[in-house]
Protein backbone atom coordinates (compact mmCIF):
# COMPACT_ATOMS: atom_id res chain seq x y z
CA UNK A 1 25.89 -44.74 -13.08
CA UNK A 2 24.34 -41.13 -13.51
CA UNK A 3 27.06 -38.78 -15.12
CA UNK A 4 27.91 -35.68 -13.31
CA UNK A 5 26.63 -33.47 -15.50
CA UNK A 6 22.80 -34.81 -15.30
CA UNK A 7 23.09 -35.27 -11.25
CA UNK A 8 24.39 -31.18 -11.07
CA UNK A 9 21.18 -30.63 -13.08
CA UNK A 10 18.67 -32.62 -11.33
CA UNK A 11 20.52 -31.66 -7.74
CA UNK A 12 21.39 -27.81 -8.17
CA UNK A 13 24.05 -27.37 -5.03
CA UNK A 14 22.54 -24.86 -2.68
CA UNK A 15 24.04 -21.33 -1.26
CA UNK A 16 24.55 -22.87 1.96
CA UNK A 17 26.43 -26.19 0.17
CA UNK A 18 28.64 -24.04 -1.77
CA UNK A 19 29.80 -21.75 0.58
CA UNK A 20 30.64 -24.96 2.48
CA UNK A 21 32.32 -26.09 0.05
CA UNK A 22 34.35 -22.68 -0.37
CA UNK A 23 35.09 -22.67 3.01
CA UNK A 24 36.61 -25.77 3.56
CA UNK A 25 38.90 -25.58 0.31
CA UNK A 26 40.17 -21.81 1.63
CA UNK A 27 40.76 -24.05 5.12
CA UNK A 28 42.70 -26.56 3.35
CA UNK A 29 44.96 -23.33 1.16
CA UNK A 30 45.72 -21.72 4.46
CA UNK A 31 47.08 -25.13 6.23
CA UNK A 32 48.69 -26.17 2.84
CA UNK A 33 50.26 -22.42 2.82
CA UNK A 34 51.98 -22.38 6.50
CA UNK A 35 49.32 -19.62 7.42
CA UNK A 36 46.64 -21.92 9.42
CA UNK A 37 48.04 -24.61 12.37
CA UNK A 38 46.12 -27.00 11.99
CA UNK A 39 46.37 -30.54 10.92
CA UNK A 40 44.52 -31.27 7.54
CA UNK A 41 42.93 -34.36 7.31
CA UNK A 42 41.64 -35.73 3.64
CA UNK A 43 38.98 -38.33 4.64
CA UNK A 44 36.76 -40.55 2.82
CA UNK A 45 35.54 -43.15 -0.07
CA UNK A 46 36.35 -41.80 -3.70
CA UNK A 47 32.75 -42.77 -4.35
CA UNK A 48 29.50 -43.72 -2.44
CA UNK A 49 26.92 -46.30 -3.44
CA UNK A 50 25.18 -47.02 0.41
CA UNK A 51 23.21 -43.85 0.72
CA UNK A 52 22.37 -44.72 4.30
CA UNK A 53 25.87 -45.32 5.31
CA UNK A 54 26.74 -42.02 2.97
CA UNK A 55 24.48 -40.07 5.43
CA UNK A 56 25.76 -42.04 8.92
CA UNK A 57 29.51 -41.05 7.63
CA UNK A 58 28.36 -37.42 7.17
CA UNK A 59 27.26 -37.39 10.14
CA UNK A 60 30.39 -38.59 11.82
CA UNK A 61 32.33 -35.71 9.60
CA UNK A 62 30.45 -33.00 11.22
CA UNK A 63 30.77 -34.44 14.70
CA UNK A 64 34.63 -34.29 14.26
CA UNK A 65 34.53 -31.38 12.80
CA UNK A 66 32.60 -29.82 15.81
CA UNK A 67 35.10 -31.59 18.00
CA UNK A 68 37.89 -30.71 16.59
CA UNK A 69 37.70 -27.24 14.80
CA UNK A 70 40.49 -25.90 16.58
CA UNK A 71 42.78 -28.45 15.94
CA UNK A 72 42.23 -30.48 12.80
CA UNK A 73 40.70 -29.44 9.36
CA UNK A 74 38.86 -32.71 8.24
CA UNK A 75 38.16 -32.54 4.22
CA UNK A 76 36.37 -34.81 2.70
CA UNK A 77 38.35 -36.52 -0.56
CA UNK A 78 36.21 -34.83 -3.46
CA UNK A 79 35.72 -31.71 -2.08
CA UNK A 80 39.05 -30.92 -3.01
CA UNK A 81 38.87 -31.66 -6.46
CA UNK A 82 35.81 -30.62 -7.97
CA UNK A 83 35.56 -27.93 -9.77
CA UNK A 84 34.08 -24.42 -8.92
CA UNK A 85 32.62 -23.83 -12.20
């Protein structure tokens, strides 16, 4: 297995990633907090080894997340514990 540290260097994350990933954890602080309705969901595998099925479940996320956005904050596992450094 690749540590973290090589993968962050080989993959940088991109603008658009991070502020993804910004976004969803200040979604997940306002439901935790009382100040955002809706229902947060924590989904997902701790880890991945099936890069196709990886990609299919991605997929899935964002269609629930398009389907849902008013209702339901889905989040996937990691994303909430990675750090920001």
């Amino acid at each position: 297995m690749i540590p973290p540290q090589i993968l962050m260097e080989d993959l940088p994350l991109s603008l658009a990633a991070a502020q993804t990933i910004i976004l969803g954890r200040q979604a997940a602080e306002e439901i935790i907090k009382g100040r955002d309705d809706r229902l947060l969901v924590i989904v997902g595998p701790c880890s991945i080894h099936d890069t196709k099925a990886a990609l299919e479940y991605g997929k899935f996320l964002i269609f629930l997340r398009i389907r849902f956005r008013w209702t339901v904050q889905f989040t996937p596992h990691k994303s909430l514990f990675l750090s920001s450094d």
